[in-house]
C-alpha atoms as a PDB file:
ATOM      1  CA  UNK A   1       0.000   0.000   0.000  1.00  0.00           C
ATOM      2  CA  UNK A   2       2.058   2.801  -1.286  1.00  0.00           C
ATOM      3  CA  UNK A   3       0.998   6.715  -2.339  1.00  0.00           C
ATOM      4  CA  UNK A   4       1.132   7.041  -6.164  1.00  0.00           C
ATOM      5  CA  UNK A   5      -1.800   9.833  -5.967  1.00  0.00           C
ATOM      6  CA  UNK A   6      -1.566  12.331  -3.761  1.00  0.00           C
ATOM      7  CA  UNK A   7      -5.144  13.839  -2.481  1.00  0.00           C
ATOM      8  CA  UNK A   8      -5.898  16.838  -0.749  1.00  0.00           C
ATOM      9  CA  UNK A   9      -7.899  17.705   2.655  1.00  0.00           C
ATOM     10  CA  UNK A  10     -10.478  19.073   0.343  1.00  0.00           C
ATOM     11  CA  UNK A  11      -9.779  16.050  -2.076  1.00  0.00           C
ATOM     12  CA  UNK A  12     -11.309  13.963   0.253  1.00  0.00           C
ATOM     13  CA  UNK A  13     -13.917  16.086   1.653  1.00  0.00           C
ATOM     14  CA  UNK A  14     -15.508  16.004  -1.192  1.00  0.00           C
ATOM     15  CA  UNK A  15     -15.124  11.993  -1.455  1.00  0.00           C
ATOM     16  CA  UNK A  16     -17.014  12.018   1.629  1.00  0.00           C
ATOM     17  CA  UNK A  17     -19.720  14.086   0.698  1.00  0.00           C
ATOM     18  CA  UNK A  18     -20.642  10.908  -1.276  1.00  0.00           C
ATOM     19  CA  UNK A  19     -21.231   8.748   2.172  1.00  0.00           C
ATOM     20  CA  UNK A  20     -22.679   9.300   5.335  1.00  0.00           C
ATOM     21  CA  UNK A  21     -19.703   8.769   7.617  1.00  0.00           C
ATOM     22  CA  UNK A  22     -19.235  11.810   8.502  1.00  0.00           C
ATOM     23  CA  UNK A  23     -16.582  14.735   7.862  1.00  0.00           C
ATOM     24  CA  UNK A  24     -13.180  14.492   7.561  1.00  0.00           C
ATOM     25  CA  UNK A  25     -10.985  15.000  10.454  1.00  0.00           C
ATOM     26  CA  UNK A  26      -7.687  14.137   9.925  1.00  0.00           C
ATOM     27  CA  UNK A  27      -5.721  11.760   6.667  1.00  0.00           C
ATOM     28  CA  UNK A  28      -2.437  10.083   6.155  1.00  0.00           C
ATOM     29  CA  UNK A  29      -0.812   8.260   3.584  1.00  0.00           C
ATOM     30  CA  UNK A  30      -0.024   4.309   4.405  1.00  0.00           C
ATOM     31  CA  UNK A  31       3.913   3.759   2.948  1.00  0.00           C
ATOM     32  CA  UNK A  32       3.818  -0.018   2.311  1.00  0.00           C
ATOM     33  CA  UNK A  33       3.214  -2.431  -0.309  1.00  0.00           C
ATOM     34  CA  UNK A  34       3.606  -1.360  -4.335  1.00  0.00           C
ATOM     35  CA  UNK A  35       0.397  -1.248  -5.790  1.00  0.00           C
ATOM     36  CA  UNK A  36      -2.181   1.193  -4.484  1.00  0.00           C
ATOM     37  CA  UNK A  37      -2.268   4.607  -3.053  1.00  0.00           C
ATOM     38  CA  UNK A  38      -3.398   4.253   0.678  1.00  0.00           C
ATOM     39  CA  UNK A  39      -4.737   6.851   3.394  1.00  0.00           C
ATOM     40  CA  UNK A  40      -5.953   6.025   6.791  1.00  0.00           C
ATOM     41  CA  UNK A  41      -8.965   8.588   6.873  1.00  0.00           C
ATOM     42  CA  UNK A  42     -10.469   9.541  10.436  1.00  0.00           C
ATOM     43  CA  UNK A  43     -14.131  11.025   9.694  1.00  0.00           C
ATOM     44  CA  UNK A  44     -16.028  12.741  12.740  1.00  0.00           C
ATOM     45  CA  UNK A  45     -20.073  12.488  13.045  1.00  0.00           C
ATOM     46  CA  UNK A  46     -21.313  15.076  16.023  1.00  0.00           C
ATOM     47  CA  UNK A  47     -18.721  13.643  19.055  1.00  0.00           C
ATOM     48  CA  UNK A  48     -18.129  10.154  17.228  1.00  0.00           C
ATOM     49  CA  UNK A  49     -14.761   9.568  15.389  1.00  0.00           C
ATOM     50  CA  UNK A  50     -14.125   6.657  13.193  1.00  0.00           C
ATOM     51  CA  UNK A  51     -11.237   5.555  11.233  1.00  0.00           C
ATOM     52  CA  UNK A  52     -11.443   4.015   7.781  1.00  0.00           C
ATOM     53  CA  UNK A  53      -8.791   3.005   4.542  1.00  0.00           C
ATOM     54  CA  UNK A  54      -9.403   5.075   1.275  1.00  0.00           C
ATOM     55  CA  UNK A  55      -7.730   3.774  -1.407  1.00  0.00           C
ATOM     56  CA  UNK A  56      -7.164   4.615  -5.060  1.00  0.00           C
ATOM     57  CA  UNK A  57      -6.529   2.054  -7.395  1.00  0.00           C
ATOM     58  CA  UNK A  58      -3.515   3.114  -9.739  1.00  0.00           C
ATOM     59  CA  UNK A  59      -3.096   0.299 -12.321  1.00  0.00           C
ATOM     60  CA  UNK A  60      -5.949  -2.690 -11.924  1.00  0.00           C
ATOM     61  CA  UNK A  61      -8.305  -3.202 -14.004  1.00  0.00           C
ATOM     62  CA  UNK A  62     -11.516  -0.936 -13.832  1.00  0.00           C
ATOM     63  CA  UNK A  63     -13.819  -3.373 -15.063  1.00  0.00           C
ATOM     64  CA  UNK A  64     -12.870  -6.271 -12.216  1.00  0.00           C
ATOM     65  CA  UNK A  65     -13.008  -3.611  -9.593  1.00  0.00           C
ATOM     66  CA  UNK A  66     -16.679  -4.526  -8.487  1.00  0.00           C
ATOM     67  CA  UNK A  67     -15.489  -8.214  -8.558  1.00  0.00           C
ATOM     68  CA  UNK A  68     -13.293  -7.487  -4.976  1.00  0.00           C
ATOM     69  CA  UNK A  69     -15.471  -5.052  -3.860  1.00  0.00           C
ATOM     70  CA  UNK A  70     -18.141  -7.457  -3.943  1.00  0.00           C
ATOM     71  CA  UNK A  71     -16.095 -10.597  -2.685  1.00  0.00           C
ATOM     72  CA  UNK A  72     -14.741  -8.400   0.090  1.00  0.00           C
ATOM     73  CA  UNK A  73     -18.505  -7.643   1.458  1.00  0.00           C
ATOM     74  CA  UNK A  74     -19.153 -11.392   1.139  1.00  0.00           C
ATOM     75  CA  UNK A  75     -16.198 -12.450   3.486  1.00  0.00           C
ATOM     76  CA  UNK A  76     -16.789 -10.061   5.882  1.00  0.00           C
ATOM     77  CA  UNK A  77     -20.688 -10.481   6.276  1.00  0.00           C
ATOM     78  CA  UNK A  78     -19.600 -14.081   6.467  1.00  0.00           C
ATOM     79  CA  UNK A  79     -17.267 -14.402   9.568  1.00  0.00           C
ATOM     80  CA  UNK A  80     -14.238 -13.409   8.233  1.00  0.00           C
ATOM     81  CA  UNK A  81     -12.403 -10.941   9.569  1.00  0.00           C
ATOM     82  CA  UNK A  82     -11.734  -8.533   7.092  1.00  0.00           C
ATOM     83  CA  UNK A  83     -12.435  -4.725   5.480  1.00  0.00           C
ATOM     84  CA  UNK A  84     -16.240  -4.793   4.799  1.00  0.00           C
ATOM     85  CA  UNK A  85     -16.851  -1.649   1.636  1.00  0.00           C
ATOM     86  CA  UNK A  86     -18.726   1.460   2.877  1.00  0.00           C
ATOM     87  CA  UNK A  87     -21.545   1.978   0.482  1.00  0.00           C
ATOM     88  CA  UNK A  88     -21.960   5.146  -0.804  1.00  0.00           C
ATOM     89  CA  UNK A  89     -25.542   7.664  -0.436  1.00  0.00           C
ATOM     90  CA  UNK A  90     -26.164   6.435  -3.916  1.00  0.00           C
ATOM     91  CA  UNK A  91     -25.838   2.056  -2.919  1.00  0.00           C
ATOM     92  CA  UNK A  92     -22.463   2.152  -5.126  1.00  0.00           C
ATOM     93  CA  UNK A  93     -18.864   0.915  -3.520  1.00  0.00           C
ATOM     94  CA  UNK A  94     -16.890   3.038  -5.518  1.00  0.00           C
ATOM     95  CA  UNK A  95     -16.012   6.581  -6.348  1.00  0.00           C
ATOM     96  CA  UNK A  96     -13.585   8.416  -8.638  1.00  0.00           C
ATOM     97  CA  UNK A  97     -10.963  11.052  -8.317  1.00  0.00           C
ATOM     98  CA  UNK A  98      -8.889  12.366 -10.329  1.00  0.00           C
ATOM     99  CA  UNK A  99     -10.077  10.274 -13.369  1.00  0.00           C
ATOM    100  CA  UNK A 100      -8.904   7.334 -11.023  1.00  0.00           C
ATOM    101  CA  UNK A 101     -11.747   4.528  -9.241  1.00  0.00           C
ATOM    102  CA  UNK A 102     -11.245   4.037  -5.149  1.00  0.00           C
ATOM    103  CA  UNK A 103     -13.058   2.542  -2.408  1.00  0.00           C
ATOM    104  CA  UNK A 104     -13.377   3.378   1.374  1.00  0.00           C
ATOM    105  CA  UNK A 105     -13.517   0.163   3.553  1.00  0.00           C
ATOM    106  CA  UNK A 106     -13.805  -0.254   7.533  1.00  0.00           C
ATOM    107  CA  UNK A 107     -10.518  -0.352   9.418  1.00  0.00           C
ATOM    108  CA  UNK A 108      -9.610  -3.259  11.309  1.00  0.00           C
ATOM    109  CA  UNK A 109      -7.948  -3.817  15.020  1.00  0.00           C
ATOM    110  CA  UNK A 110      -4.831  -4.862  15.515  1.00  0.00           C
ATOM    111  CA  UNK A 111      -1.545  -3.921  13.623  1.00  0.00           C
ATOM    112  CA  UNK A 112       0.888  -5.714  10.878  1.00  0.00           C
ATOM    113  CA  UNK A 113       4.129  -7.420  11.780  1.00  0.00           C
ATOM    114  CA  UNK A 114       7.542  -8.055  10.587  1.00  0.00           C
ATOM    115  CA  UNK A 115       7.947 -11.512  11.556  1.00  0.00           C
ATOM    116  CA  UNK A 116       5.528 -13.844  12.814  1.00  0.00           C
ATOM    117  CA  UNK A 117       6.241 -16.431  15.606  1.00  0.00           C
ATOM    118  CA  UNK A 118       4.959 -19.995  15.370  1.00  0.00           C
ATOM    119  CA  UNK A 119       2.198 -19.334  17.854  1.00  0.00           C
ATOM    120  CA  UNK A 120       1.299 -16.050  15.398  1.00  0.00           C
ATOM    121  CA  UNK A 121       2.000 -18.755  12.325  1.00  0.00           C
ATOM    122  CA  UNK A 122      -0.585 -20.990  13.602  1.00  0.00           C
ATOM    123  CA  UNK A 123      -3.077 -18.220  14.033  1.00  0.00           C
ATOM    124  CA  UNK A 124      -2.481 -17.296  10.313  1.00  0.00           C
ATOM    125  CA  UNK A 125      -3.388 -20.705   8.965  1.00  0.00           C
ATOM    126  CA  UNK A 126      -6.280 -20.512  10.631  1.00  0.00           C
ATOM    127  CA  UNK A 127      -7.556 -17.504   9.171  1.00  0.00           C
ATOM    128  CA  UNK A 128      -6.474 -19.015   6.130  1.00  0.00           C
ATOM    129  CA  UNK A 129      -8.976 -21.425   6.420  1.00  0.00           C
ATOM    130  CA  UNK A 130     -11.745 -19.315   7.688  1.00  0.00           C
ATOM    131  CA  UNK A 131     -11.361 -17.334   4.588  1.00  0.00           C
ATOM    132  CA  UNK A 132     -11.667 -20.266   2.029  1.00  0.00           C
ATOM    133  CA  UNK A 133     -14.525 -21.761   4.175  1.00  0.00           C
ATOM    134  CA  UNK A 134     -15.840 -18.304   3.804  1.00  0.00           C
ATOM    135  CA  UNK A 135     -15.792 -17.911   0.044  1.00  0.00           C
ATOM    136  CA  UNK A 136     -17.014 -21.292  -0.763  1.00  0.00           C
ATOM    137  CA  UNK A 137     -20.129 -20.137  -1.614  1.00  0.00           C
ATOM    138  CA  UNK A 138     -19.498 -17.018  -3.545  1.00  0.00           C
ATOM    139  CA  UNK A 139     -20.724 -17.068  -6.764  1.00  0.00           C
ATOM    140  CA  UNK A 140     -18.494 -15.229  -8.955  1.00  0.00           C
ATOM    141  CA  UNK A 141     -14.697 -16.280 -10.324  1.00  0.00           C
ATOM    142  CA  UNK A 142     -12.022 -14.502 -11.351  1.00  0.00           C
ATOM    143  CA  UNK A 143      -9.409 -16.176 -13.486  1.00  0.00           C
ATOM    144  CA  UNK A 144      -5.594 -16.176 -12.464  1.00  0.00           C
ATOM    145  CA  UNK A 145      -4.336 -12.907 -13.190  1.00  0.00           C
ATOM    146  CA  UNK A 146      -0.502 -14.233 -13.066  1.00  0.00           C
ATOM    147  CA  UNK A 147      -0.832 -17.711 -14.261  1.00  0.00           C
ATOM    148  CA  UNK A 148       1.437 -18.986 -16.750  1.00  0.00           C
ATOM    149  CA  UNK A 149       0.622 -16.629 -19.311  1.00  0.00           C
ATOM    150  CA  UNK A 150       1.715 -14.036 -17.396  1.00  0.00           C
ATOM    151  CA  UNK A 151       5.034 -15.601 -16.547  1.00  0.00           C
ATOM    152  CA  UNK A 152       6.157 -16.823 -19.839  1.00  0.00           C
ATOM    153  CA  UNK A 153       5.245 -12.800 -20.796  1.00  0.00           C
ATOM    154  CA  UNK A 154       6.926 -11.518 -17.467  1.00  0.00           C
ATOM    155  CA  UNK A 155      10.243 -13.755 -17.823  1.00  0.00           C
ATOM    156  CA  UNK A 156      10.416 -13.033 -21.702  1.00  0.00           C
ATOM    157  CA  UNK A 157      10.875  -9.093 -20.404  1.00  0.00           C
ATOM    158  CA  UNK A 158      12.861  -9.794 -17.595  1.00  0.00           C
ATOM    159  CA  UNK A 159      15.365 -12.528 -18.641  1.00  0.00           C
ATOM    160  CA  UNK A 160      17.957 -10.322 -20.886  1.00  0.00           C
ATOM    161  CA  UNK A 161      18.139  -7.471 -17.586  1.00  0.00           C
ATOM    162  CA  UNK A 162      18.307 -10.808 -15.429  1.00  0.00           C
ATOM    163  CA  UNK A 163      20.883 -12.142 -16.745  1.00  0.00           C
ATOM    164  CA  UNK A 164      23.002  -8.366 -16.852  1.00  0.00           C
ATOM    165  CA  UNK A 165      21.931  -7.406 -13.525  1.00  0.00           C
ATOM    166  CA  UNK A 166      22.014 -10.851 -11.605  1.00  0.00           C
ATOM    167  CA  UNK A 167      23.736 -13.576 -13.486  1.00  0.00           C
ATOM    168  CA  UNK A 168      23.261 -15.933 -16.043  1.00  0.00           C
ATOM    169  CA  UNK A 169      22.328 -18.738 -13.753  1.00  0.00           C
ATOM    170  CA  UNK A 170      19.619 -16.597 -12.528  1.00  0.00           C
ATOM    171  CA  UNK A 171      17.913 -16.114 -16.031  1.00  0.00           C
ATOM    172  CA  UNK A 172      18.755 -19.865 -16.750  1.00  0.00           C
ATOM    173  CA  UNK A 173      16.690 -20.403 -13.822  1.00  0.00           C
ATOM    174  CA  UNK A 174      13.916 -18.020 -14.919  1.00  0.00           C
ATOM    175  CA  UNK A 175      13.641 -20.557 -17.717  1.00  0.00           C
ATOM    176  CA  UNK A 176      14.223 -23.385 -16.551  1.00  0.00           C
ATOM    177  CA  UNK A 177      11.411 -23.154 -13.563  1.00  0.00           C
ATOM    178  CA  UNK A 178       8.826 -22.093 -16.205  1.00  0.00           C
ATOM    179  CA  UNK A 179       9.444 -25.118 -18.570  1.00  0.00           C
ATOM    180  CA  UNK A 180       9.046 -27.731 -15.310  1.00  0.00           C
ATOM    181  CA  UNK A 181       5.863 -25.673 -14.335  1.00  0.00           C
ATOM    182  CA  UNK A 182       4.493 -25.810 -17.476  1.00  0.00           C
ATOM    183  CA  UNK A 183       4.486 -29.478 -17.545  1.00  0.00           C
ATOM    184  CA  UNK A 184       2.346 -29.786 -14.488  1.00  0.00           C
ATOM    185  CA  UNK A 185      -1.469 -29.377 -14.111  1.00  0.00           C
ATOM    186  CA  UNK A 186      -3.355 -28.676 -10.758  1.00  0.00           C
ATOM    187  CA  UNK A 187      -6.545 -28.153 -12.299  1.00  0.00           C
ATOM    188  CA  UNK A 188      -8.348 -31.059 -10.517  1.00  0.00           C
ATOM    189  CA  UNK A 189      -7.105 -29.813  -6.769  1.00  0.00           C
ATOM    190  CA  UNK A 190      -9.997 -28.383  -4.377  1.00  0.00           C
ATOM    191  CA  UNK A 191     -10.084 -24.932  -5.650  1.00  0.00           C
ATOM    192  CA  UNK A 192     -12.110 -21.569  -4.776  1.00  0.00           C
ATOM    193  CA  UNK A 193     -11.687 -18.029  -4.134  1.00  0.00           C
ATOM    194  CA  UNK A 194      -8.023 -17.527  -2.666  1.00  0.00           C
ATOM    195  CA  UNK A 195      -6.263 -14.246  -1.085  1.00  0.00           C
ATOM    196  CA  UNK A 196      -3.327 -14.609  -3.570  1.00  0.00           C
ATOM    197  CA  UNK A 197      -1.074 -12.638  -1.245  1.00  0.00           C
ATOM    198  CA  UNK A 198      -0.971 -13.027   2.341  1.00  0.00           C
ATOM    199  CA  UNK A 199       2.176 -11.283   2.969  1.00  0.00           C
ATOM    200  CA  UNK A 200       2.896 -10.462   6.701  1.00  0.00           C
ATOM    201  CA  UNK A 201       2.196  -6.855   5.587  1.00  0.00           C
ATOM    202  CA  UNK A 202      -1.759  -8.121   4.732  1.00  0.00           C
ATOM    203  CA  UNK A 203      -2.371 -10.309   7.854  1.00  0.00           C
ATOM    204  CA  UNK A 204      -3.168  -8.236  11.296  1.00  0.00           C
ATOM    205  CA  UNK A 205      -2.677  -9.653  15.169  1.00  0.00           C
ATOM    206  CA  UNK A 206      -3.354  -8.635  18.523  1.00  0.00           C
ATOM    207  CA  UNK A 207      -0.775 -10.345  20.324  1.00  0.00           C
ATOM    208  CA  UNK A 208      -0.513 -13.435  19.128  1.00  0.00           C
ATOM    209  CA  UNK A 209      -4.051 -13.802  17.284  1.00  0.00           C
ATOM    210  CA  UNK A 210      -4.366 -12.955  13.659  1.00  0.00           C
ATOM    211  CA  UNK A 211      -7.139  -9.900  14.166  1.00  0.00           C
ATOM    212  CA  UNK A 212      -7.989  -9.992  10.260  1.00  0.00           C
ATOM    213  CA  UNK A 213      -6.961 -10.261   6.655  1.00  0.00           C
ATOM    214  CA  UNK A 214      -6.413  -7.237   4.087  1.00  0.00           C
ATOM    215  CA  UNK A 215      -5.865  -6.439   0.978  1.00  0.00           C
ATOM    216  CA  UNK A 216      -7.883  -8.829  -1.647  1.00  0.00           C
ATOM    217  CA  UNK A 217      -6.546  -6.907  -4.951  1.00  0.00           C
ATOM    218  CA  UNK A 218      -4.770 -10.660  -5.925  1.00  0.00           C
ATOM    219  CA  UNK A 219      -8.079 -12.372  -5.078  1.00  0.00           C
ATOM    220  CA  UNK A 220      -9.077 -14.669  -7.697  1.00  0.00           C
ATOM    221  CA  UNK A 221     -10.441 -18.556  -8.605  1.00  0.00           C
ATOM    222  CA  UNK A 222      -7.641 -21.223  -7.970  1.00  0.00           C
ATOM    223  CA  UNK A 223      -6.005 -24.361  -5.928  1.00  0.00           C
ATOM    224  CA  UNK A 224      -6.737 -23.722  -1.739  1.00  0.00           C
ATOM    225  CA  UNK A 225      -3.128 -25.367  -1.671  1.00  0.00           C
ATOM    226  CA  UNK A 226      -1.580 -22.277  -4.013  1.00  0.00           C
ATOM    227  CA  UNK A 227      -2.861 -20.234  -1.853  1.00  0.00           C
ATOM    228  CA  UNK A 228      -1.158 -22.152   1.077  1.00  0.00           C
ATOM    229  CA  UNK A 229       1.724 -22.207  -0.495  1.00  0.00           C
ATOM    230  CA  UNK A 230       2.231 -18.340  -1.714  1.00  0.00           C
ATOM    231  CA  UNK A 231       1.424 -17.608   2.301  1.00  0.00           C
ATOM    232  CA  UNK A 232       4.275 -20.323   3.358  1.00  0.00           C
ATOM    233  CA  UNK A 233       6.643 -18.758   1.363  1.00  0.00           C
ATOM    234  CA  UNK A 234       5.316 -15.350   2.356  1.00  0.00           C
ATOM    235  CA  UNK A 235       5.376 -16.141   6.222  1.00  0.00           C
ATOM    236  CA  UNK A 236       6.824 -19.468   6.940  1.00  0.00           C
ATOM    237  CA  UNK A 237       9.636 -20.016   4.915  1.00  0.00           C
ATOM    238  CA  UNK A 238      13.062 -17.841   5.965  1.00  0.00           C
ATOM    239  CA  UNK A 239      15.368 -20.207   4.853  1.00  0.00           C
ATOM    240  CA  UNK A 240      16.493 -21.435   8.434  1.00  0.00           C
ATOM    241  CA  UNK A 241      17.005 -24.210  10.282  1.00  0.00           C
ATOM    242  CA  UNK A 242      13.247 -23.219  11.818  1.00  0.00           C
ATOM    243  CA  UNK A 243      11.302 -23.515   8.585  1.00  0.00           C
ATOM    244  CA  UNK A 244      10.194 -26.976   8.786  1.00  0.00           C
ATOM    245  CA  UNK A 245       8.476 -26.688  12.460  1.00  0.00           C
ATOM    246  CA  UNK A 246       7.248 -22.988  11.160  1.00  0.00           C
ATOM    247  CA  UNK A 247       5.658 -25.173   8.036  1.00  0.00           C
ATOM    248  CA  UNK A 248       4.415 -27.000  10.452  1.00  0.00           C
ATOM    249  CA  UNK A 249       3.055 -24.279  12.739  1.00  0.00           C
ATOM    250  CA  UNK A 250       0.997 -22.618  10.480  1.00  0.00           C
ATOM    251  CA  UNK A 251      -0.476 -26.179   8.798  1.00  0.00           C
ATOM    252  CA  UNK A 252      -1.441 -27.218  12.087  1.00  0.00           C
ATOM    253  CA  UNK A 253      -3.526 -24.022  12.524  1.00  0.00           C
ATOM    254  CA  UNK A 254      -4.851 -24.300   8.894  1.00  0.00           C
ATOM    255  CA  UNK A 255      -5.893 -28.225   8.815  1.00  0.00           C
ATOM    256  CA  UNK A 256      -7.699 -27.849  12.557  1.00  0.00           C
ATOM    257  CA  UNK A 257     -10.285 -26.042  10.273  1.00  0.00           C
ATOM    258  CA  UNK A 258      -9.664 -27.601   6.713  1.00  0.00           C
ATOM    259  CA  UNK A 259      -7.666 -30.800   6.756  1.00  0.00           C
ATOM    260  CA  UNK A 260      -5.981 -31.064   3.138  1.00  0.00           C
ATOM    261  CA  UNK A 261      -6.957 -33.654   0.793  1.00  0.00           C
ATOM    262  CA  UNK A 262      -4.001 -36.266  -0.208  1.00  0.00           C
ATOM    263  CA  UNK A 263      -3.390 -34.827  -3.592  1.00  0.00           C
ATOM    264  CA  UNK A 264      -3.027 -31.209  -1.751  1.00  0.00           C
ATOM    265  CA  UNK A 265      -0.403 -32.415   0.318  1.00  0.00           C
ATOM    266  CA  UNK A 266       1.226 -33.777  -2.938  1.00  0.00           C
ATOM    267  CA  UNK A 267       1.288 -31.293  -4.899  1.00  0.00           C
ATOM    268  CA  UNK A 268       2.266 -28.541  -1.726  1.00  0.00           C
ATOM    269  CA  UNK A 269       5.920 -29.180  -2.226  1.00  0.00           C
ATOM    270  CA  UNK A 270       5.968 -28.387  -6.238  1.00  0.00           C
ATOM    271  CA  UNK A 271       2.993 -25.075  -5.647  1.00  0.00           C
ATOM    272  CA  UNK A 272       5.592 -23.903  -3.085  1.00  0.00           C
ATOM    273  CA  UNK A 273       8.185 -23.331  -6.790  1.00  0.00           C
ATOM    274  CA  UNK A 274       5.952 -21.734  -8.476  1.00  0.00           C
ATOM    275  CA  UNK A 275       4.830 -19.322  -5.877  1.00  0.00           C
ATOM    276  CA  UNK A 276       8.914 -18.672  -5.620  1.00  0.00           C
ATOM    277  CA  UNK A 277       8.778 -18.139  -9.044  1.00  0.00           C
ATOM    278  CA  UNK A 278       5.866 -16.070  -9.706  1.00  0.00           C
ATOM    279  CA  UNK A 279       6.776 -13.517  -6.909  1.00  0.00           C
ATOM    280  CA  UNK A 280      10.797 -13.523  -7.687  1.00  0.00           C
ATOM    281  CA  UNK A 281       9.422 -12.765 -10.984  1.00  0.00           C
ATOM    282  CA  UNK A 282       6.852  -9.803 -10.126  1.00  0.00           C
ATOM    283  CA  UNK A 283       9.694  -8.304  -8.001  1.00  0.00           C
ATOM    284  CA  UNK A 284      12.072  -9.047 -11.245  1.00  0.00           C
ATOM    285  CA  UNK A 285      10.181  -6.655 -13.177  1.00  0.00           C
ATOM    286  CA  UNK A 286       9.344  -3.968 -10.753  1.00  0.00           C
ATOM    287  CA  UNK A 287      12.971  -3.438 -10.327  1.00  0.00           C
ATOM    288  CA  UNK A 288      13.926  -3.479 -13.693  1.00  0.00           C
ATOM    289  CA  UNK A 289      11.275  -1.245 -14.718  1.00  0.00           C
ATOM    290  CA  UNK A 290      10.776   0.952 -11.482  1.00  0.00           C
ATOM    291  CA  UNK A 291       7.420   3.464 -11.294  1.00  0.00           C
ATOM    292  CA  UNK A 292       7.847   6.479  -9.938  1.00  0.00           C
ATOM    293  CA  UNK A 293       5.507   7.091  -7.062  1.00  0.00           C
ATOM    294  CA  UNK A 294       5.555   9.482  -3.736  1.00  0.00           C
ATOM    295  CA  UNK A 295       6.160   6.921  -1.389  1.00  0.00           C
ATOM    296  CA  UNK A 296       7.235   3.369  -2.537  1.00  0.00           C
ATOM    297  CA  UNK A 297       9.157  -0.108  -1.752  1.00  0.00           C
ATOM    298  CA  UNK A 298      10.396  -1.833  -4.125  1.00  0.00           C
ATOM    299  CA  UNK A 299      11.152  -5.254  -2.538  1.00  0.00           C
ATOM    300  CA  UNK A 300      14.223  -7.396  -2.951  1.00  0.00           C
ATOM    301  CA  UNK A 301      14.481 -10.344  -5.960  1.00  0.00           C
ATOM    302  CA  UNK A 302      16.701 -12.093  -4.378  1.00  0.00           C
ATOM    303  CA  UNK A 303      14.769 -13.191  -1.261  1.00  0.00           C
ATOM    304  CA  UNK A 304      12.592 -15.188  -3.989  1.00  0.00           C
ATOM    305  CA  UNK A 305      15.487 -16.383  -6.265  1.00  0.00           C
ATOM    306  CA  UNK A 306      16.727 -18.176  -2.800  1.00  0.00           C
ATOM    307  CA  UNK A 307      13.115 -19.395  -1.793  1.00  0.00           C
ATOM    308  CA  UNK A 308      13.153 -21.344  -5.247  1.00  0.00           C
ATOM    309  CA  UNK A 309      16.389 -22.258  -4.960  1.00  0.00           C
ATOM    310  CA  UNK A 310      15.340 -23.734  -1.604  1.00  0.00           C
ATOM    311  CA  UNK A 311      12.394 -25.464  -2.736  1.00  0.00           C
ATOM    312  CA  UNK A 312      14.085 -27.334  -5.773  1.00  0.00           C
ATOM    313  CA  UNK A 313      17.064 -28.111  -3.505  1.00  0.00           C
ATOM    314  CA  UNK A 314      14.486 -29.382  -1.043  1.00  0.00           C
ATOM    315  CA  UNK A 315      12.622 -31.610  -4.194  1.00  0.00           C
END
């Protein structure tokens, strides 16, 4: 969640006039994440404040924006803790500024972390769970929006600055990954609506609990066990001698609500290298071909080169 747009006291204001959560008090911008501009918005009705997340949607797709704001008011008013979408005087979920689309959704408790423990890994894979279990009856899909399509695109434009800026074993590897994952199929695993990127940054706690889930702009229709095994990578796996009972942490707390079907478990070990790959290769070509923006990360390759590495070894 990063500022690409900035907006104005009166910016707002004036988004506001469009609900009935009364006017604005006070705004920041949220510096974390890549893909959205993010302000924490504090609104004041008579003596009662509340705090909400406005975001602005920089470069997703207009016409799939009613797709999340629609699955994320389906999680939340079914027991999953997560940002429910304000509706707006008029029954929409969405407004526009500056010729860009944005949404204003409830803020939850609790606060992000940099590392989770195994008690906070279990916690995780529970809310994992709650989440598919949640979605299993939503009605609407959403095809992969970085399946292998989108690699073999994505590695075509990254390879040649690969191979100049980190080696050529790294773009060998680039290829080499894609032509194994292309020979596999998962299409007859369990599948439903998955998070698609349960970083640490878009998981909240209170202590030790996980307080709820944010940030559904990866959302889409595939494997429950991809999902599983973008959030190991994500949360679980730091390439230490603690991985395997941190694995084990957060599966415990995800099978005490969904036990995994045989072929899940299977197939875990080979999802967990192309989750590597996918995000080595989305932070591949974000540092090769940087945005500008007011406040932005831009995170480390590398970290997902070595997961892959790891995972292949591992294999």
């Amino acid at each position: 969640m990063s500022v690409y747009t900035e907006l104005s006291a009166s910016d707002i204001s004036a988004i506001l006039a469009g609900y009935s959560l009364g006017e604005l008090a006070s705004f920041e911008g949220i510096a974390a994440g890549i893909e959205n501009s993010n302000f924490f918005v504090t609104t004041k009705d008579h003596d009662n404040a509340a705090r909400f997340v406005l975001t602005i949607f920089e470069r997703m797709d207009a016409t799939e924006l009613p797709y999340f704001m629609r699955l994320m008011r389906h999680l939340a008013h079914n027991e999953l803790a997560c940002p429910d979408v304000m509706q707006r005087n008029d029954g929409s979920l969405l407004f526009e500024v500056h010729g860009k689309q944005g949404c204003i959704v409830s803020c939850l408790s609790g606060r992000t972390l940099d590392e989770l423990n195994e008690e906070q890994l279990t916690s995780s894979g529970r809310a994992l769970a709650q989440l598919h279990l949640a979605g299993g009856d939503f009605d609407e899909s959403r095809d992969n929006p970085t399946g292998m399509a989108w690699l073999d695109e994505h590695i075509a434009a990254v390879v040649d600055g690969t191979r100049e800026t980190y080696g050529a074993d790294a773009a060998q590897l680039l290829q080499d990954e894609l032509d194994f994952q292309q020979s596999c199929a998962w299409d007859s695993l369990p599948s439903g609506v998955i998070h698609g990127d349960l970083f640490v940054d878009n998981i909240l706690f209170e202590g030790n609990k996980a307080s709820g889930i944010i940030d559904f702009y990866y959302a889409h229709t595939a494997p429950y066990a991809m999902d599983i095994a973008i959030t190991l990578n994500a949360q679980a796996v730091q390439l230490s001698d603690q991985d395997e009972s941190r694995i084990k942490a957060f599966m415990a707390g995800y099978e005490s609500l969904r036990p995994l079907q045989e072929e899940e478990s299977e197939a875990l070990p080979l999802l967990l290298r192309l989750g590597a790959l996918r995000f080595w290769v989305s932070r591949l070509y974000d540092a090769l071909f940087p945005r500008g923006g007011a406040m932005t990360q831009t995170k480390d390759p590398e970290e997902y080169r070595n997961k892959l590495l790891f995972h292949r070894h591992a294999d």
